[in-house]
Structure formats: C-alpha cells, structure tokens
C-alpha atoms as a PDB file:
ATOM      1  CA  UNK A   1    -199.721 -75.781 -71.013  1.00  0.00           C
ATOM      2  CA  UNK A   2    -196.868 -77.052 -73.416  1.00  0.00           C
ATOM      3  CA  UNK A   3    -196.697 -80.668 -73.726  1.00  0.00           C
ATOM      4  CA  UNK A   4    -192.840 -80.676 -71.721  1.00  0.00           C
ATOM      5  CA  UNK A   5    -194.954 -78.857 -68.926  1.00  0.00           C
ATOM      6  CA  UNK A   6    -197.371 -81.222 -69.125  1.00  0.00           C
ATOM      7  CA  UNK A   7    -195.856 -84.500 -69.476  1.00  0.00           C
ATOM      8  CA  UNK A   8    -193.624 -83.143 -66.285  1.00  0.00           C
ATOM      9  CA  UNK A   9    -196.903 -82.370 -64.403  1.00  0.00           C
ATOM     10  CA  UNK A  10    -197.922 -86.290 -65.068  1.00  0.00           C
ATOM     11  CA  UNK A  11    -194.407 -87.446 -64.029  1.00  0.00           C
ATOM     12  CA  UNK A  12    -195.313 -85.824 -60.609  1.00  0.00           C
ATOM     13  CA  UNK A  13    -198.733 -86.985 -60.337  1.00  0.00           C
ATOM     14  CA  UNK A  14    -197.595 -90.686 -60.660  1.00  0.00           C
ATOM     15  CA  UNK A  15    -194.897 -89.681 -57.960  1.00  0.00           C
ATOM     16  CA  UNK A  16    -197.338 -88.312 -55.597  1.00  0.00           C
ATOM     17  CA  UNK A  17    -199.395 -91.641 -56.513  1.00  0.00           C
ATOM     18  CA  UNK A  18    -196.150 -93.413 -55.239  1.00  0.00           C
ATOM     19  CA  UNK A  19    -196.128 -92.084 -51.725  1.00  0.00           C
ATOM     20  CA  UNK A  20    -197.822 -94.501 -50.874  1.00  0.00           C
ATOM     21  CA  UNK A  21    -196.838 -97.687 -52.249  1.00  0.00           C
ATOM     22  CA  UNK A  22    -192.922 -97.238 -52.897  1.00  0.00           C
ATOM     23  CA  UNK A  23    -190.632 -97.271 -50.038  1.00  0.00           C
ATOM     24  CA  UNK A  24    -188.203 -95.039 -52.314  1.00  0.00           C
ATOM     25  CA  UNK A  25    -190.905 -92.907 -53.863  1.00  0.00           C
ATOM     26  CA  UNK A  26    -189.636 -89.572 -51.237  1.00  0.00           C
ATOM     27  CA  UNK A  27    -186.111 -90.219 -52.698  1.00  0.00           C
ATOM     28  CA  UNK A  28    -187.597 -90.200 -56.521  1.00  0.00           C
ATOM     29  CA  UNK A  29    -189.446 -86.594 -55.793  1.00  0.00           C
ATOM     30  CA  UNK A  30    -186.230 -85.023 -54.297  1.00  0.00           C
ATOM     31  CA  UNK A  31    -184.738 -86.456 -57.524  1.00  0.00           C
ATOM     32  CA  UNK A  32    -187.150 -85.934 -60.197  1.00  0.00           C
ATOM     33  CA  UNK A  33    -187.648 -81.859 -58.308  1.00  0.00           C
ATOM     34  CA  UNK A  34    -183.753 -81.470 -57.943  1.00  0.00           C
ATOM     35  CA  UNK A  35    -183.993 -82.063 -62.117  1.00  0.00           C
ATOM     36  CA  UNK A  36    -186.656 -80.330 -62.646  1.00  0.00           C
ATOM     37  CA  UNK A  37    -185.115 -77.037 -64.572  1.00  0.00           C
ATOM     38  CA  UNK A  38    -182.455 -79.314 -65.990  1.00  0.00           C
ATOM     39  CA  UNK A  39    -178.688 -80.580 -65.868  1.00  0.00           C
ATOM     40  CA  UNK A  40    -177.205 -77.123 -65.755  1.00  0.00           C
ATOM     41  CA  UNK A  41    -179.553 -76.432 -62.065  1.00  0.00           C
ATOM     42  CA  UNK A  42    -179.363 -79.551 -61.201  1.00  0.00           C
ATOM     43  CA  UNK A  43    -175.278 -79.538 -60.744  1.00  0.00           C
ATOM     44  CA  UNK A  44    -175.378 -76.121 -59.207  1.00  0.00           C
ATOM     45  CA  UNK A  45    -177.970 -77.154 -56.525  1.00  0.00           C
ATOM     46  CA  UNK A  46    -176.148 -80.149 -55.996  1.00  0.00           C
ATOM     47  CA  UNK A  47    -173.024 -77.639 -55.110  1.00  0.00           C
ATOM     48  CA  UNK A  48    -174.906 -75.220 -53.548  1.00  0.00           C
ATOM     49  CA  UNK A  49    -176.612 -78.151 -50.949  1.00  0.00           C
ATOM     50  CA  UNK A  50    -172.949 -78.999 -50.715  1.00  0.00           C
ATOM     51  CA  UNK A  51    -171.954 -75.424 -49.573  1.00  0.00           C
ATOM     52  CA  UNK A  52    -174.856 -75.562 -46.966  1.00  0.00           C
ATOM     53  CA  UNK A  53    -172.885 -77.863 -44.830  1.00  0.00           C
ATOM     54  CA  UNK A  54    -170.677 -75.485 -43.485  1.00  0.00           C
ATOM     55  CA  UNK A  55    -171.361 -71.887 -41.922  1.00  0.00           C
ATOM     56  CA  UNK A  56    -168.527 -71.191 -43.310  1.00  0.00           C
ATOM     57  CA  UNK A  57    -169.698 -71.674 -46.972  1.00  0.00           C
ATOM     58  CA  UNK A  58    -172.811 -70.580 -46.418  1.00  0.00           C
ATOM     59  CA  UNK A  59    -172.346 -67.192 -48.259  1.00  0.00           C
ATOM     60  CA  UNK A  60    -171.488 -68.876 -51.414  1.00  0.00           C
ATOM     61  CA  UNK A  61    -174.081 -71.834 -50.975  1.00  0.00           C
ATOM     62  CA  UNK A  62    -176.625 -68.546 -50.817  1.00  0.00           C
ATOM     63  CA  UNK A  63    -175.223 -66.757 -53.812  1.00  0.00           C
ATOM     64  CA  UNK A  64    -175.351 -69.542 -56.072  1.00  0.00           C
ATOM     65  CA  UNK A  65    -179.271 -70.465 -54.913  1.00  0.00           C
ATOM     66  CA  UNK A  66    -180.156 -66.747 -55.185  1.00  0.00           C
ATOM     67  CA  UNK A  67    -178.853 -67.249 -58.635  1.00  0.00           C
ATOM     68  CA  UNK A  68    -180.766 -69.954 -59.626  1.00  0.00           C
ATOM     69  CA  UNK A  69    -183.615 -68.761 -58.414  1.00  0.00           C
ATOM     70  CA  UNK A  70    -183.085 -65.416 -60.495  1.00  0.00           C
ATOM     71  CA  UNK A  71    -182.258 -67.311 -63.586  1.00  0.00           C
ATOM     72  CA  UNK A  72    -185.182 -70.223 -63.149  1.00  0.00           C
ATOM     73  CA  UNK A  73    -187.903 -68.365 -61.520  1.00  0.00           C
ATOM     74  CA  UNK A  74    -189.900 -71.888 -61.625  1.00  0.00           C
ATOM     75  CA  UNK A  75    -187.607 -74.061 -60.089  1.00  0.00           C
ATOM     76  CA  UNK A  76    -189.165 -74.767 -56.832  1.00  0.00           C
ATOM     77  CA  UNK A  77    -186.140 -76.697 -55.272  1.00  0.00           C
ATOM     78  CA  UNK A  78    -183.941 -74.014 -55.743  1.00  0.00           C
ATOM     79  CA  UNK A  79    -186.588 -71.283 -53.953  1.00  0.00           C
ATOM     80  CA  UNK A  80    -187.108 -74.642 -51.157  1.00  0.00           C
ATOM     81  CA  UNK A  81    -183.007 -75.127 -50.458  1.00  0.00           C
ATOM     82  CA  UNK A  82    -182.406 -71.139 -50.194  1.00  0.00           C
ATOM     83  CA  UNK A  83    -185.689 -71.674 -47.427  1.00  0.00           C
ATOM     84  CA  UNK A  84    -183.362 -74.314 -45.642  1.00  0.00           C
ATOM     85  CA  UNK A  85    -180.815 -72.144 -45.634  1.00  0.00           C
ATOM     86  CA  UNK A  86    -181.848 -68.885 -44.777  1.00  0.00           C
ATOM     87  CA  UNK A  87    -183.781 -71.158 -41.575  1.00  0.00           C
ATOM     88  CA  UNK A  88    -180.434 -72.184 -40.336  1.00  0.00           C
ATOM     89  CA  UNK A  89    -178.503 -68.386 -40.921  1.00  0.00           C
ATOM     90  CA  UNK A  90    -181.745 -67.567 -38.423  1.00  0.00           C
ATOM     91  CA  UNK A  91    -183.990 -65.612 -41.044  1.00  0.00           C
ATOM     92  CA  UNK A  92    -186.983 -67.265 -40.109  1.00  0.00           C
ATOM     93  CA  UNK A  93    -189.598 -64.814 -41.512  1.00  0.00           C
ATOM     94  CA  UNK A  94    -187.508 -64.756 -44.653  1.00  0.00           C
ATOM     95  CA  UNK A  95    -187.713 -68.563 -44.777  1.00  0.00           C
ATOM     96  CA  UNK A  96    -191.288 -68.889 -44.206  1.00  0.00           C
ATOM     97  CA  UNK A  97    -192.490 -66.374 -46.751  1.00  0.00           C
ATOM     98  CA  UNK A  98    -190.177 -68.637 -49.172  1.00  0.00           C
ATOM     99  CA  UNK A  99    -192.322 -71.997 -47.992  1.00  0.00           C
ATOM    100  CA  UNK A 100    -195.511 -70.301 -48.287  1.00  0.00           C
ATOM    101  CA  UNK A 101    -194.202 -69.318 -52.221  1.00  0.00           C
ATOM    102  CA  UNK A 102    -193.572 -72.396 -52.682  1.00  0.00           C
ATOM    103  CA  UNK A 103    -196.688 -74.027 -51.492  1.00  0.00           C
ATOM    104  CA  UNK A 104    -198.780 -71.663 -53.493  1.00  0.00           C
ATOM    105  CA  UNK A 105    -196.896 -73.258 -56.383  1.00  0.00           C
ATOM    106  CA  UNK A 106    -197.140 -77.199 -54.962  1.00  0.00           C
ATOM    107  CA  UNK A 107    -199.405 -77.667 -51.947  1.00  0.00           C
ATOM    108  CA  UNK A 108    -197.834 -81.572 -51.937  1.00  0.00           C
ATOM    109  CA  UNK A 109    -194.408 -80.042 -51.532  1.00  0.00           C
ATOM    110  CA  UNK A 110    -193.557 -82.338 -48.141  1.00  0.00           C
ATOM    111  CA  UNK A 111    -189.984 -80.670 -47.268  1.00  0.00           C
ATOM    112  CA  UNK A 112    -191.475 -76.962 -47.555  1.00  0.00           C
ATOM    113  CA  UNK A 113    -194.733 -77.951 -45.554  1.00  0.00           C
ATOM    114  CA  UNK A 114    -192.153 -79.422 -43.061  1.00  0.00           C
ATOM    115  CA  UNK A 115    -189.975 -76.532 -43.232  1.00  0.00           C
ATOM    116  CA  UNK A 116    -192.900 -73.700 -42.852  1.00  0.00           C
ATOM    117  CA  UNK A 117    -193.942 -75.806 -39.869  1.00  0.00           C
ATOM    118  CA  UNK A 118    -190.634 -75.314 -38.285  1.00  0.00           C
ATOM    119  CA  UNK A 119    -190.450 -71.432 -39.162  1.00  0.00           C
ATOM    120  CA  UNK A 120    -193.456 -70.713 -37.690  1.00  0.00           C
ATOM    121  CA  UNK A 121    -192.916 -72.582 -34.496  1.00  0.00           C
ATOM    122  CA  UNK A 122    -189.636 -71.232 -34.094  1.00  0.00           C
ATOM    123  CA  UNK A 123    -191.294 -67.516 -34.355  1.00  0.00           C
ATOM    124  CA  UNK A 124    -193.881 -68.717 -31.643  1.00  0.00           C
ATOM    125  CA  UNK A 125    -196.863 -68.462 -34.539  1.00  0.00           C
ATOM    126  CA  UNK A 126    -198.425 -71.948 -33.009  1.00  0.00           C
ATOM    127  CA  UNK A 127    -201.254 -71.160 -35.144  1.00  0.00           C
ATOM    128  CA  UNK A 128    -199.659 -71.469 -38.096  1.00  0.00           C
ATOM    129  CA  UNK A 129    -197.277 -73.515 -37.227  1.00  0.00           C
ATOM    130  CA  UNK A 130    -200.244 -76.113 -36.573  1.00  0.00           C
ATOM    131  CA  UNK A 131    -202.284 -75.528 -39.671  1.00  0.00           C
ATOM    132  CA  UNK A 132    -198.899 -76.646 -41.614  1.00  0.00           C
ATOM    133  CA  UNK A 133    -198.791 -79.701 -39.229  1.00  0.00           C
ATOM    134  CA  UNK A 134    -202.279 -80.783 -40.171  1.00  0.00           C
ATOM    135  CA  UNK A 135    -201.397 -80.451 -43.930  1.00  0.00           C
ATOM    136  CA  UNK A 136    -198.275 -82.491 -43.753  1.00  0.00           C
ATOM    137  CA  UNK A 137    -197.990 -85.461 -45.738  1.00  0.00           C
ATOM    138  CA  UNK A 138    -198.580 -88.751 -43.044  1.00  0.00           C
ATOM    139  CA  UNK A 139    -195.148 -90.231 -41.875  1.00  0.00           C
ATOM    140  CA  UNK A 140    -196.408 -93.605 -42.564  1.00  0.00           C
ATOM    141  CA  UNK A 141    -197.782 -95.088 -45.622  1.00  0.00           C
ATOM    142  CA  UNK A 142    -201.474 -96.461 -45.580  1.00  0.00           C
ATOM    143  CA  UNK A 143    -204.876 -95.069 -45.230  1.00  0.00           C
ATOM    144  CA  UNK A 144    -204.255 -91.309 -44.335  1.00  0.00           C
ATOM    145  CA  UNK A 145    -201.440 -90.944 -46.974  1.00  0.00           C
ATOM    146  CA  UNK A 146    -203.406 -92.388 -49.251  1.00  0.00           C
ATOM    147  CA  UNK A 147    -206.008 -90.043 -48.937  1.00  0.00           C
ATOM    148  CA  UNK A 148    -203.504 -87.277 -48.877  1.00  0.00           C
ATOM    149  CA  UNK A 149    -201.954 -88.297 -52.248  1.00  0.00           C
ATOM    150  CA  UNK A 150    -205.434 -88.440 -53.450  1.00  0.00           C
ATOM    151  CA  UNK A 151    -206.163 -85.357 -52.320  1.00  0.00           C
ATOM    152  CA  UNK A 152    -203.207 -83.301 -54.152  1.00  0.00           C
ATOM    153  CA  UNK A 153    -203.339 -85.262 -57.542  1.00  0.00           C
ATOM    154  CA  UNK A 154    -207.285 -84.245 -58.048  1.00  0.00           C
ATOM    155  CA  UNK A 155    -206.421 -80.893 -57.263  1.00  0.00           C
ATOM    156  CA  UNK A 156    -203.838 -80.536 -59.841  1.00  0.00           C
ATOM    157  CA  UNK A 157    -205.957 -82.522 -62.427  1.00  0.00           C
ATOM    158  CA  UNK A 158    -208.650 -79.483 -61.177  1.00  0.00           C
ATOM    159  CA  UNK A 159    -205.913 -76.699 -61.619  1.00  0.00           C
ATOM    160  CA  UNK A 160    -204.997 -77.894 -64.661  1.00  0.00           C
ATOM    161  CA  UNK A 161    -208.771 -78.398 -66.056  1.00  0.00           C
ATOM    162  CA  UNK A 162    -208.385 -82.054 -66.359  1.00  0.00           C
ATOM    163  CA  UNK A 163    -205.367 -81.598 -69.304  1.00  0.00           C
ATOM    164  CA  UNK A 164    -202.976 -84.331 -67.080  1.00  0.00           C
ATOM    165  CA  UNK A 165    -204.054 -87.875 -67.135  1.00  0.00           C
ATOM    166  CA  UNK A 166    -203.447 -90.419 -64.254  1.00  0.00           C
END
C-alpha cells in the first residue's frame, strides 16, 4: 500500500472511531468519501447529486456518475450515488449488485448498507434485506455503535496486515 493510500485508510479509521463520539462525524465521512478521488470528482459528484433531484435530469446526473466511475474505478461514492440513482429510476437489482460492490470494498459503508437494505426489500428478498438490517451501523451513538465501529476498524487493521495505525 502507498503511503497516500495509507495515510487515507487512517483518515477513515479515525472517522469510523468518530461515529461514536462526534455528533458531525456522518457529515465528515460523506465529506472526507465525496473527496476521496480528488477536486476534479469531487465537483462532478457534487453536479451529478445535483442532477439527481429532478427526473428530468436524471439522464445526465447518470452519465456523468457512469463517467466517474469509468475514469476512478476506486471511488466508492461515485459507484454508491449511481446506486441511489438507479434505486429511484426503479433498477433495483442493478442498484443492489452496486451496494453489494461496494460493501465488498467498505463493509462500514452506512449509506450503501442502508441502500442494499432498501433494494432488497423492495424486490421482496426479506432475507437479505434483513441480514443488511442486522449489519447496519446503530442509529444512536453508545454501546452497540461502539462495538460496531470497533468491529470495522480491526478488520481493516486485519485486511491491511496491521500497516494502519489507530
């Protein structure tokens, strides 16, 4: 892992540690993931969440996150807003397969846990549906997000064979 990758992958872990203790900790991950492949991404998703307002822009919100996901293959919040939207154009299968991609990539992702739990209730897979449910970050802070936070930063330190410190 490069040391950019690496001091990113800390950056996160000290988020994730936040969940619990920071009232505006959710509003710092959206941030710090919305940044995450750089300035250039960032504005475009910003215009592209923009476009998702409207049906009526919703052909050029989806180019432009189809794009970004083409050009920044890593960029998780592009692959999680093109989920969002291809949930409200009624693609559920398409949008679920998209929050499963990106929870291979970051089991602590909250909005794509959140949004895979609404895909798969909406295609009547309660099954699923519930097993995202039970993985969901708690709504409120204390014990059991605590634990969850816990939970997802000593997996990545495992992932990563102990290279991030916390």
């Amino acid at each position: 892992m490069s040391s950019v990758a690496r001091l990113r992958l800390e950056k996160e872990i000290s988020l994730i540690q936040s969940l619990n203790t920071d009232v505006g900790a959710i509003d710092k991950m959206w941030l710090f993931w919305f940044g995450a492949a750089g300035k250039e991404a960032n504005d475009i998703l910003v215009e592209a969440e923009l476009l998702c307002r409207s049906p009526e822009t919703w052909h050029s919100a989806e180019d432009k996150l189809y794009s970004l996901v083409d050009r920044f293959p890593s960029f998780t919040e592009a692959k999680n807003r093109l989920a969002t939207l291809l949930f409200l154009k009624g693609m559920t299968s398409e949008s679920a397969a998209l929050c499963e991609e990106i929870l291979r990539e970051k089991p602590w992702h909250f909005g794509a846990r959140s949004g895979a739990v609404l895909c798969y209730s909406r295609m009547g897979n309660i099954e699923r549906a519930s097993l995202h449910e039970s993985k969901q970050m708690p709504r409120a802070m204390g014990e059991e997000r605590a634990e969850w936070c816990r939970r997802h930063v000593q997996q990545i330190i495992i992932d990563n064979d102990g290279s991030c410190s916390i």
